[in-house]
Protein backbone atom coordinates (compact mmCIF):
# COMPACT_ATOMS: atom_id res chain seq x y z
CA UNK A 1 -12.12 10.43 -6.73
CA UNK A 2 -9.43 8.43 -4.75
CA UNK A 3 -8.89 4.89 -5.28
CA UNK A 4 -10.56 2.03 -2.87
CA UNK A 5 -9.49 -1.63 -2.20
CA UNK A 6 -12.48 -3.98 -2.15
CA UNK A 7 -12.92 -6.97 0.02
CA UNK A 8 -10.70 -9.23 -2.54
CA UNK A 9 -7.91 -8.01 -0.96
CA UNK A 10 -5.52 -11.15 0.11
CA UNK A 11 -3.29 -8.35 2.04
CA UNK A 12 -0.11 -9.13 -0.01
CA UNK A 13 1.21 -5.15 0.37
CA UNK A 14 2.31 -5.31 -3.03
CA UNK A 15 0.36 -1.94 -3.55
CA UNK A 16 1.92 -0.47 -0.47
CA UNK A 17 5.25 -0.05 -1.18
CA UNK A 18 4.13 1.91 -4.74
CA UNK A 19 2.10 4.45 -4.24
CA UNK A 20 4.57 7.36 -4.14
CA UNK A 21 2.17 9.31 -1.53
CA UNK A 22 1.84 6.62 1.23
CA UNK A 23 -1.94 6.48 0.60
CA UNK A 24 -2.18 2.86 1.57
CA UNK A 25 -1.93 0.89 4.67
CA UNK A 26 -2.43 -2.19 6.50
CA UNK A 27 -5.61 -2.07 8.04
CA UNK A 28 -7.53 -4.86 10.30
CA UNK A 29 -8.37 -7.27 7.31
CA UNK A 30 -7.22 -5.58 3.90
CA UNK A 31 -5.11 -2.95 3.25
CA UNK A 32 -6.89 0.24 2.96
CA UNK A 33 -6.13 3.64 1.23
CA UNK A 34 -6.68 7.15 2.97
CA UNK A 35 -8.68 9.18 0.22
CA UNK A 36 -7.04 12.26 1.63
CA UNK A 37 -4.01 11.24 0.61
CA UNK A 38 -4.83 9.64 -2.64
CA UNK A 39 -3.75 11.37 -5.72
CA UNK A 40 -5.45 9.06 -8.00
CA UNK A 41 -2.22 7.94 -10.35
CA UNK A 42 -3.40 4.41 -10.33
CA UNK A 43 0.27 3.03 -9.42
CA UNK A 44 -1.34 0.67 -7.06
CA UNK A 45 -3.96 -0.65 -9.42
CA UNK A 46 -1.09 -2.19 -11.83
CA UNK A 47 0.15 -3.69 -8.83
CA UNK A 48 -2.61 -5.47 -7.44
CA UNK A 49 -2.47 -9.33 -8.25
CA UNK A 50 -6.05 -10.15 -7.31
CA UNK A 51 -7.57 -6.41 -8.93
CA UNK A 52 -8.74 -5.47 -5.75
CA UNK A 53 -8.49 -1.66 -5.93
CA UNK A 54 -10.72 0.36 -8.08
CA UNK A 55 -12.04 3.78 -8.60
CA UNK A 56 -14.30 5.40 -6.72
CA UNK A 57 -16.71 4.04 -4.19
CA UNK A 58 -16.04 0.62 -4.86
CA UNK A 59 -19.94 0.36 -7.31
C-alpha cells in the first residue's frame, strides 16, 4: 500500500527530491504522492520534518 501525505504537510519538498521513483509532487496545498508510482521504500518518510506521510490510507 503506497505511502500518503496528510494535511500536516507545511510543503517544504524535502520528500520530493528523495523518492528515487518521482512519486511525489507539488500539488494545490501539500505535496501529494501518486500511489501508482509509489514503491513503498519509505525514503520520504525519514525525510519529512513535520511526519506528515504515512502508510496507507492516511487512518
Amino acid at each position: 500500500m503506497a505511502y500518503v501525505i496528510t494535511d500536516e504537510c507545511i510543503a517544504c519538498g524535502s520528500c520530493e527530491s528523495e523518492c528515487p521513483v518521482e512519486a511525489i509532487s507539488e500539488g494545490e496545498d501539500k505535496y501529494v504522492i501518486d500511489a501508482k508510482l509509489c514503491t513503498d521504500c519509505g525514503t520520504c518518510v525519514d525525510q519529512c520534518p513535520v511526519e506528515a506521510i504515512v502508510a496507507g490510507d492516511g487512518k
